[in-house]
N, C-alpha and C. Protein backbone atom coordinates (compact mmCIF):
# COMPACT_ATOMS: atom_id res chain seq x y z
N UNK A 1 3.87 -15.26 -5.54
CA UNK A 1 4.64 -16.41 -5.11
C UNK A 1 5.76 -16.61 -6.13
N UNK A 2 7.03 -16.94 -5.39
CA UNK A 2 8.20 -16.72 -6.45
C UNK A 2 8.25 -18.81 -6.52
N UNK A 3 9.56 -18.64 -7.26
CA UNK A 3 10.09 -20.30 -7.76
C UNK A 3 10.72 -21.15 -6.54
N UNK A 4 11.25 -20.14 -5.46
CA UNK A 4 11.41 -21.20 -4.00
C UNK A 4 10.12 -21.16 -3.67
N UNK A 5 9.23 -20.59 -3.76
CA UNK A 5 8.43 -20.82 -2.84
C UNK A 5 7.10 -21.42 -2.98
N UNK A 6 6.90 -21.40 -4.70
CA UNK A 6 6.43 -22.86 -5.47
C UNK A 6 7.04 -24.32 -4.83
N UNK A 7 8.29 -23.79 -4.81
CA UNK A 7 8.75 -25.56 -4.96
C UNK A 7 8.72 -25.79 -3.51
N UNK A 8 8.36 -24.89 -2.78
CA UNK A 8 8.33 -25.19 -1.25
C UNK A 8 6.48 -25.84 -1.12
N UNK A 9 5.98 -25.10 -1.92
CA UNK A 9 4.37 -25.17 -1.75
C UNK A 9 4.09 -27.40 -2.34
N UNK A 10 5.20 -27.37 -3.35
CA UNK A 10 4.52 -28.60 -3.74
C UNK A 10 5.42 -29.64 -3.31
N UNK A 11 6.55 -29.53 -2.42
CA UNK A 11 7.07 -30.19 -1.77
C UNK A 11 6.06 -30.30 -0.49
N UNK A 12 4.99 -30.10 -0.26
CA UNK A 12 4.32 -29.69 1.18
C UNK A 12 3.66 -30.85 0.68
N UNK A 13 2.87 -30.03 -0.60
CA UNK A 13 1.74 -31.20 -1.16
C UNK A 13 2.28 -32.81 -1.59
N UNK A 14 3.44 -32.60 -2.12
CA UNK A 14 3.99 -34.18 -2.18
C UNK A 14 4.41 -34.77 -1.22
N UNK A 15 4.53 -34.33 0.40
CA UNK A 15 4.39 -35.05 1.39
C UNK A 15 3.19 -36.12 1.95
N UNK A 16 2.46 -35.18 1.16
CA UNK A 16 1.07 -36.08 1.57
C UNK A 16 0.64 -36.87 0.45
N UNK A 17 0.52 -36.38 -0.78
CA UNK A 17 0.38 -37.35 -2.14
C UNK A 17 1.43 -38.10 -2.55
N UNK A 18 2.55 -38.16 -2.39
CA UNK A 18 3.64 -38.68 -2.52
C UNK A 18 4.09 -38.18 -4.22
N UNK A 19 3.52 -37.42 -4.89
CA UNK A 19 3.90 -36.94 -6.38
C UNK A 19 5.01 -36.51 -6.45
N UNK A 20 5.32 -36.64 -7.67
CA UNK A 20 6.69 -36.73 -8.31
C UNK A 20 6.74 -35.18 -8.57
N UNK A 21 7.94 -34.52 -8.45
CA UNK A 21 7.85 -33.21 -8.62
C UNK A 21 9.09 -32.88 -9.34
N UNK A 22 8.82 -32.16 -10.48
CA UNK A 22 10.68 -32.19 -11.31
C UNK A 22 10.54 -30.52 -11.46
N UNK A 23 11.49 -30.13 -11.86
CA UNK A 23 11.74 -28.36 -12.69
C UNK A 23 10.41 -27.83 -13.34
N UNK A 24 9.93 -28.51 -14.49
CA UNK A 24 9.10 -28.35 -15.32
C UNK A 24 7.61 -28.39 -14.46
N UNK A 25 7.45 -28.86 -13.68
CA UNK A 25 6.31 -28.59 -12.44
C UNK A 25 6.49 -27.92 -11.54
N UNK A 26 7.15 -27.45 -11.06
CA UNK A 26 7.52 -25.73 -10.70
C UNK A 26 7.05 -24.70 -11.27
N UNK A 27 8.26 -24.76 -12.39
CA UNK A 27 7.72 -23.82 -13.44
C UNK A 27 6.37 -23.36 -13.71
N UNK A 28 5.58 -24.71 -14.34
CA UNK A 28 4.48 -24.54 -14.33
C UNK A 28 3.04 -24.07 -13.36
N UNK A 29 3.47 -24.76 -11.80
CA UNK A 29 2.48 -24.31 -11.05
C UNK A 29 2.77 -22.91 -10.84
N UNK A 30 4.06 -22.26 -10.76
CA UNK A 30 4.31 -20.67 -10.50
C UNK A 30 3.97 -20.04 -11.45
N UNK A 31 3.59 -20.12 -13.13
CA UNK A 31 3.07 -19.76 -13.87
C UNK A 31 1.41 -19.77 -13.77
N UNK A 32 1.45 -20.70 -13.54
CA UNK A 32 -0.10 -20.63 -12.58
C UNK A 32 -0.79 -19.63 -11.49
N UNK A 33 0.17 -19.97 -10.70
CA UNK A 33 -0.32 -19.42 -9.42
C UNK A 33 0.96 -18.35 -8.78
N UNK A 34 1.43 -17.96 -9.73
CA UNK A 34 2.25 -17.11 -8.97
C UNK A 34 2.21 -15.71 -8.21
N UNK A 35 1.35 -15.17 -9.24
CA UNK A 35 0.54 -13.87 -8.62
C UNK A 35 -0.36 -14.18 -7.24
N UNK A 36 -0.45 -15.41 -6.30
CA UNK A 36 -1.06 -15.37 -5.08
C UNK A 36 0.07 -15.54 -3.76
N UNK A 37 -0.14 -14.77 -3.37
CA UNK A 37 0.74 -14.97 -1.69
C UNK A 37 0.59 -16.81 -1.51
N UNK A 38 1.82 -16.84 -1.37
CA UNK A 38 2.80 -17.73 -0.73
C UNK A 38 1.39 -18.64 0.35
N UNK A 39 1.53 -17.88 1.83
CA UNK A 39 0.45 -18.29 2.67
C UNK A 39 -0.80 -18.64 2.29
N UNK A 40 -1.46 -17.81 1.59
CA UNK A 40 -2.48 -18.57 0.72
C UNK A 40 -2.91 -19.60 0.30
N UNK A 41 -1.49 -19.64 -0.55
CA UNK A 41 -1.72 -21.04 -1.18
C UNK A 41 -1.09 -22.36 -0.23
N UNK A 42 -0.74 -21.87 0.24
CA UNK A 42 -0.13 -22.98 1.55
C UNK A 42 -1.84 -23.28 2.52
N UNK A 43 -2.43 -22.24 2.75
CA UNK A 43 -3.55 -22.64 3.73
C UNK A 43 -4.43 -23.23 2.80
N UNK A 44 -4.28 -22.98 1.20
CA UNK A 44 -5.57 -23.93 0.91
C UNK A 44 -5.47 -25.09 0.45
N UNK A 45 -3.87 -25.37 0.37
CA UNK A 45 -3.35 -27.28 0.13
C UNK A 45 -3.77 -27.25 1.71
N UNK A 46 -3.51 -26.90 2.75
CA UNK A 46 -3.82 -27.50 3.68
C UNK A 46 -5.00 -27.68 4.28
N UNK A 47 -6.50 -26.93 3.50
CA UNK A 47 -7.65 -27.34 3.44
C UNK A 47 -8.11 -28.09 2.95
N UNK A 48 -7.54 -28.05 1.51
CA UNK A 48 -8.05 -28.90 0.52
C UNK A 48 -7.34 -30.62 1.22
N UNK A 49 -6.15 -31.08 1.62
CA UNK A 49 -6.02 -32.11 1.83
C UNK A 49 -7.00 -32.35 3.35
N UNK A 50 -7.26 -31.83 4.15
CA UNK A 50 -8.33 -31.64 5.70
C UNK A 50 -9.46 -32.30 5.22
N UNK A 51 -10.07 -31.85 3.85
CA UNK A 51 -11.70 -32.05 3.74
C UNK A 51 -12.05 -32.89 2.26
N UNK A 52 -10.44 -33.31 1.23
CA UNK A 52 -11.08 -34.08 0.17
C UNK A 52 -9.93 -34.82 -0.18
N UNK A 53 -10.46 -36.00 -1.03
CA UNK A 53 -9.38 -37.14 -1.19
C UNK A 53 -8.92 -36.99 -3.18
N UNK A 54 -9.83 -35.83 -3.15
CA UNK A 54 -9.20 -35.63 -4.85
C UNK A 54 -7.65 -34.92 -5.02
N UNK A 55 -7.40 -35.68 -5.94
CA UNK A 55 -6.16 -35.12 -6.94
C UNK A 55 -5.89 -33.97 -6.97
N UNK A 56 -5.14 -33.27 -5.53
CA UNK A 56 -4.99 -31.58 -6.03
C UNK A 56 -3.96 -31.42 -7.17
N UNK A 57 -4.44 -30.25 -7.86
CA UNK A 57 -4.49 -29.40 -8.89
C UNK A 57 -4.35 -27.91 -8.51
N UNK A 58 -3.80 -26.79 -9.67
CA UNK A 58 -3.60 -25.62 -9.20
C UNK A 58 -4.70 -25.14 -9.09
N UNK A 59 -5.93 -25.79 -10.18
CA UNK A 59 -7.27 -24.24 -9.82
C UNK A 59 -7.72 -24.62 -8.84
N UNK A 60 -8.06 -26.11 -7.90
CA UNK A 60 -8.41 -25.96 -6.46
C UNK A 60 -7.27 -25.07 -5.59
N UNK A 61 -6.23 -24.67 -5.99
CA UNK A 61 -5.93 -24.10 -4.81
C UNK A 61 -5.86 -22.23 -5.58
N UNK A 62 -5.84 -22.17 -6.34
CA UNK A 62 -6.70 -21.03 -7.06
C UNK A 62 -8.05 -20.46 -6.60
N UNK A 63 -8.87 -21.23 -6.61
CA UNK A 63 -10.36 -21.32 -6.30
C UNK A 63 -10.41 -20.76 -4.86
N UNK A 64 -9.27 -21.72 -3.51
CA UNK A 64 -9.59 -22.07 -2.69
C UNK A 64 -8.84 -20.23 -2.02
N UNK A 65 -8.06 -20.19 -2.60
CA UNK A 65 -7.08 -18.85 -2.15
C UNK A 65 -7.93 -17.13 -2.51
N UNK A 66 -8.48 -17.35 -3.26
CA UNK A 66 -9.21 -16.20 -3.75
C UNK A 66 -10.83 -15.49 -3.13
N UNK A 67 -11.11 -17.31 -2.85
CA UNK A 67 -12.26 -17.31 -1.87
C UNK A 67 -12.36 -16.71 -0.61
N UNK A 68 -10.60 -17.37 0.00
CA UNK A 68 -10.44 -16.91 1.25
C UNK A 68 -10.10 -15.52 1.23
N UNK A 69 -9.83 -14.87 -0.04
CA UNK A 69 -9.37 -13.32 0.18
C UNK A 69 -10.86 -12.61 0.01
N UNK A 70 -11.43 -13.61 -0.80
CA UNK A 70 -12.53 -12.14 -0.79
C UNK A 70 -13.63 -12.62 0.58
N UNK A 71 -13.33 -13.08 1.10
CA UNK A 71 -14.18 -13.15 2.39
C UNK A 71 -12.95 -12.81 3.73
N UNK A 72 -12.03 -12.43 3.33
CA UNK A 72 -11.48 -12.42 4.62
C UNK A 72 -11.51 -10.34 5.34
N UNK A 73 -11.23 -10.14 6.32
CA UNK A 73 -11.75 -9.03 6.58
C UNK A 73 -11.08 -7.89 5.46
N UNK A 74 -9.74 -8.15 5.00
CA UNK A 74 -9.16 -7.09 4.21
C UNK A 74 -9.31 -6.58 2.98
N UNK A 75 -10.96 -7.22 2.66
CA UNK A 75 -10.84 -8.00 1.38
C UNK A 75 -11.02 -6.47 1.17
N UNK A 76 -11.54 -5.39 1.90
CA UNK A 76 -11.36 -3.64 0.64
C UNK A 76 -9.97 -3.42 0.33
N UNK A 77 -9.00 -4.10 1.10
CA UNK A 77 -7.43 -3.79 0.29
C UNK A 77 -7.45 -4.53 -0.98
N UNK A 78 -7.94 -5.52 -0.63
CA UNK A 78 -7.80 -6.56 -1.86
C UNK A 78 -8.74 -5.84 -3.39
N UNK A 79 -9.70 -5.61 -3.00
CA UNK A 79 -10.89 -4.82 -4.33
C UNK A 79 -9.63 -3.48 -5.02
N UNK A 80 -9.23 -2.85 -4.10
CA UNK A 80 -8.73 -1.41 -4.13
C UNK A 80 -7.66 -1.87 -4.84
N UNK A 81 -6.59 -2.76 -4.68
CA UNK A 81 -5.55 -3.14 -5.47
C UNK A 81 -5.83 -3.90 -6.73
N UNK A 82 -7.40 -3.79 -7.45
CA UNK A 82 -7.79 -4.53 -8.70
C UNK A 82 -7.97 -3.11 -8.88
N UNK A 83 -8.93 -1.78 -8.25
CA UNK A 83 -9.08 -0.43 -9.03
C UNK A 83 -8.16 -0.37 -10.06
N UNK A 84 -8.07 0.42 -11.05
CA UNK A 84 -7.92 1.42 -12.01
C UNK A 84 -7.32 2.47 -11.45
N UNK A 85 -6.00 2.82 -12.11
CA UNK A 85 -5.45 4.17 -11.29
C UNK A 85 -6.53 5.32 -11.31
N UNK A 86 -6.53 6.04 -10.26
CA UNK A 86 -7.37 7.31 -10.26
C UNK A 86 -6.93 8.48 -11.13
N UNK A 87 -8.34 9.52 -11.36
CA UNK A 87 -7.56 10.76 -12.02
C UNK A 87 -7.06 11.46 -11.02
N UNK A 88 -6.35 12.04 -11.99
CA UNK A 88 -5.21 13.13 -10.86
C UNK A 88 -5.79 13.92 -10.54
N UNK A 89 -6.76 14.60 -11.07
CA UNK A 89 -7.30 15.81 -10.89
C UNK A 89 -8.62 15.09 -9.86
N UNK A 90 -8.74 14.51 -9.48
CA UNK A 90 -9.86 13.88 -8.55
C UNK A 90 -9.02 13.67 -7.87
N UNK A 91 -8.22 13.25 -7.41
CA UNK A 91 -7.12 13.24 -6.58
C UNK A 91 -6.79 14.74 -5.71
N UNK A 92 -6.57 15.33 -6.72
CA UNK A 92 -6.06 16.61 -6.14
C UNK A 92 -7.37 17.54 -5.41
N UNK A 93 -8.52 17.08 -6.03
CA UNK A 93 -9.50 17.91 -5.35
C UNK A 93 -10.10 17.07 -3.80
N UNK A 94 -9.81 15.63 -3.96
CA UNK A 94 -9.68 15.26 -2.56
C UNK A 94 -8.70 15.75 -1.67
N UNK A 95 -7.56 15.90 -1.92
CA UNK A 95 -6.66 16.03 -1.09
C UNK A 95 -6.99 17.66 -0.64
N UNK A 96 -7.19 18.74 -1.78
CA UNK A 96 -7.80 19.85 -1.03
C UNK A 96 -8.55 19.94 -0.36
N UNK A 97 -10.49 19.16 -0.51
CA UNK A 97 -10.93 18.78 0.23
C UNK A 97 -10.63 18.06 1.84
N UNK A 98 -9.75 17.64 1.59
CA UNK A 98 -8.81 16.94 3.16
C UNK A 98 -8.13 18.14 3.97
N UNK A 99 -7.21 18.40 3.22
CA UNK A 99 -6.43 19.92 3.50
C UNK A 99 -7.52 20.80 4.25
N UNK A 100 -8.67 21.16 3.51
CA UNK A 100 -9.46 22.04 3.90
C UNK A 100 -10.50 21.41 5.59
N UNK A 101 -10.83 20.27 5.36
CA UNK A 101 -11.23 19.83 6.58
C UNK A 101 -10.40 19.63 7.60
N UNK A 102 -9.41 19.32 7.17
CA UNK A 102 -8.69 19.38 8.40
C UNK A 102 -7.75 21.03 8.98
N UNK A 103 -8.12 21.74 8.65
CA UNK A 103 -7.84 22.98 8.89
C UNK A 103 -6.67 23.08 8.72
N UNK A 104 -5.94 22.61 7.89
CA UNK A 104 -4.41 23.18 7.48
C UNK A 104 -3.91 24.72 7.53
N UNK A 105 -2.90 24.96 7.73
CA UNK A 105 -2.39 26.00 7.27
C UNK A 105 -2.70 26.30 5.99
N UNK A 106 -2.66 27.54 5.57
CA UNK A 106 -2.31 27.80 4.35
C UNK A 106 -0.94 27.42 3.64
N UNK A 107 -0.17 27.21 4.27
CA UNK A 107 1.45 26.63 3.74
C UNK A 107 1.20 25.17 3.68
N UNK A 108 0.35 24.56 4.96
CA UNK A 108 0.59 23.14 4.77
C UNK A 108 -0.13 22.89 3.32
N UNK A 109 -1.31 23.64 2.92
CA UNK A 109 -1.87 23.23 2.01
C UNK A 109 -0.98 23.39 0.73
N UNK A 110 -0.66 24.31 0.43
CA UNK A 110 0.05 24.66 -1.03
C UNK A 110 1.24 23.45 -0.74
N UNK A 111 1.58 23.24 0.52
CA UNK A 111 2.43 22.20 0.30
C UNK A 111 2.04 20.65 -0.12
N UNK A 112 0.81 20.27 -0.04
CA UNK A 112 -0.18 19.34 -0.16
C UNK A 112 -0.48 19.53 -1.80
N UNK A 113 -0.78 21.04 -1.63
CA UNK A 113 -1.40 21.30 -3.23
C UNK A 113 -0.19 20.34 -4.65
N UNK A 114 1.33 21.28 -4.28
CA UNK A 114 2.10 21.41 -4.88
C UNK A 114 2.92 20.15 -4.86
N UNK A 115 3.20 19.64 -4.01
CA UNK A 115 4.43 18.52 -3.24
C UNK A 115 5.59 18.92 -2.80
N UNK A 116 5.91 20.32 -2.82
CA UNK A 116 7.13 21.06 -2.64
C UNK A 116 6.75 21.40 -0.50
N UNK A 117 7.47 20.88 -0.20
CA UNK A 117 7.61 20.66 1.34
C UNK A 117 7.77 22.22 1.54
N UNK A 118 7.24 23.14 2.71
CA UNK A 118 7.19 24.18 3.27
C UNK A 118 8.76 24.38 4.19
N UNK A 119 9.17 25.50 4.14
CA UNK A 119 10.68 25.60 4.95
C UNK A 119 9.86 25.18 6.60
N UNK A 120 11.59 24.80 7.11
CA UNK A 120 10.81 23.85 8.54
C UNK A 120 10.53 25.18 9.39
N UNK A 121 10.15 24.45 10.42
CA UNK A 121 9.53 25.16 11.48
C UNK A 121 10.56 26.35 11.90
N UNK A 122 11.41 25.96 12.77
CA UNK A 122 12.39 26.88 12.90
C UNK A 122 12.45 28.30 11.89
N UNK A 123 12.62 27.83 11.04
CA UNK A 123 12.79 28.65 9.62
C UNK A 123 11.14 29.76 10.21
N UNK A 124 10.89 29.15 9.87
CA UNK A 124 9.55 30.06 10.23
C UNK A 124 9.12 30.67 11.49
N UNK A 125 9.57 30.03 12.78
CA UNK A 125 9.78 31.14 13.81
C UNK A 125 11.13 32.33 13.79
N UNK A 126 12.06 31.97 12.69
CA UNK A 126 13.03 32.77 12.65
C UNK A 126 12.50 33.62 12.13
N UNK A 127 11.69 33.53 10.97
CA UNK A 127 11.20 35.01 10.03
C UNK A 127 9.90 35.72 10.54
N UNK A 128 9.37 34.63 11.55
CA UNK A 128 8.33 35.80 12.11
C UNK A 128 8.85 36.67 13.39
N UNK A 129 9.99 36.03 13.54
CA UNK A 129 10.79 37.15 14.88
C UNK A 129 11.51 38.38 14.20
N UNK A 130 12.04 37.81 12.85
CA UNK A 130 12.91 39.01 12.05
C UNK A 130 11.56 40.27 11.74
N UNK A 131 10.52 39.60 10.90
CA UNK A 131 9.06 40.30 10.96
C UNK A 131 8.64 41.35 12.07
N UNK A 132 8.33 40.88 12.63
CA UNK A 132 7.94 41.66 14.48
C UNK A 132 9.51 42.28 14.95
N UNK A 133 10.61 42.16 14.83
CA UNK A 133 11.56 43.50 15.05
C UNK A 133 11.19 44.26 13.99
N UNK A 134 11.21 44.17 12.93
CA UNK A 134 11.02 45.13 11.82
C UNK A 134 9.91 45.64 12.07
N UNK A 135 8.56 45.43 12.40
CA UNK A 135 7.66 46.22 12.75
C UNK A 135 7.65 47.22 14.14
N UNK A 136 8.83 46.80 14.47
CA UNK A 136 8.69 47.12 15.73
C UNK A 136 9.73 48.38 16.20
N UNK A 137 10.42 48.34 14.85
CA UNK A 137 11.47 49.98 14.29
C UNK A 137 10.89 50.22 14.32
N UNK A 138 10.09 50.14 13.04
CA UNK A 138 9.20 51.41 12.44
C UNK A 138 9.06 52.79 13.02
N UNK A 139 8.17 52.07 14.15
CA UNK A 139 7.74 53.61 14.91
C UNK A 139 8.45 54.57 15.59
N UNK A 140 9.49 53.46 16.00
CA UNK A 140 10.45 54.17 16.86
C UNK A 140 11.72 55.08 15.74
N UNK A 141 11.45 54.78 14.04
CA UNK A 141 12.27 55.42 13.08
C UNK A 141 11.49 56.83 13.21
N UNK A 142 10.03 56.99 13.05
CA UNK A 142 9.45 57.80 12.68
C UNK A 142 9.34 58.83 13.91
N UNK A 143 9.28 58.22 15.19
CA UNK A 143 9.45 59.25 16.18
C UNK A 143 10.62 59.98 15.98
N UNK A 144 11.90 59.38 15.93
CA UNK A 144 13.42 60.23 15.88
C UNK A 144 13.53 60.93 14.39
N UNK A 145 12.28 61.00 13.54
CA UNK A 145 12.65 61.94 12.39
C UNK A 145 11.57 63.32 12.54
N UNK A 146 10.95 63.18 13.60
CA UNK A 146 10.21 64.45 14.06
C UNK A 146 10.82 65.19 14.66
């Protein structure tokens, strides 16, 4: 959550509490709570005023936003974006593993392996047609040298 959209969040809440809201309380609740989506924190001032007559504060809507992420259905995006970057090399043996189940080419894979993109398609029906004429002298060189 950025600084409009703090001051949008507690302009919501001072509609209903009538609180005084200056620069320096901005500041501060986005220092707070800035690392949570916007919507979030908007649905849980709007819970928290639905079901209690206390003095909101940032950790009720802290509390109330975090709750709703880890119970809401996405919450494995949510866990996965706290992980620890992965090793590369576990990485790379999944992705072969993938490559390999899914029956890749041998090009698609080294291209998977490597990151270096395979020449396009075209390209590759061009050289297997140049391929198959060239095999396809051959014999007819070796007959006319008998």
């Amino acid at each position: 959550m950025n600084l409009s959209e703090t001051s949008a969040l507690l302009a919501l809440i001072a509609s209903v509490d009538n609180r005084r809201v200056e620069d320096a309380t901005v500041l501060a609740w986005c220092d707070i709570l800035g690392d949570l989506p916007y919507s979030d924190c908007q649905r849980a001032v709007r819970q928290h005023f639905a079901g209690s007559t206390d003095y909101l504060m940032p950790a009720h809507i802290r509390e109330a936003a975090i709750r709703h992420r880890n119970n809401s259905p996405g919450r494995a995006f949510a866990v996965l974006e706290l992980m620890p970057p992965a090793d590369p090399e576990r990485v790379q043996r999944g992705l072969e593993e993938c490559a390999a189940a899914l029956s890749m080419s041998r090009v698609k894979r080294a291209a998977v392996k490597t990151g270096v993109q395979p020449y396009d398609r075209s390209e590759a029906i061009r050289q297997r047609a140049i391929e198959r004429a060239q095999q396809e002298r051959r014999p007819a060189r070796l007959e006319h040298a008998s």
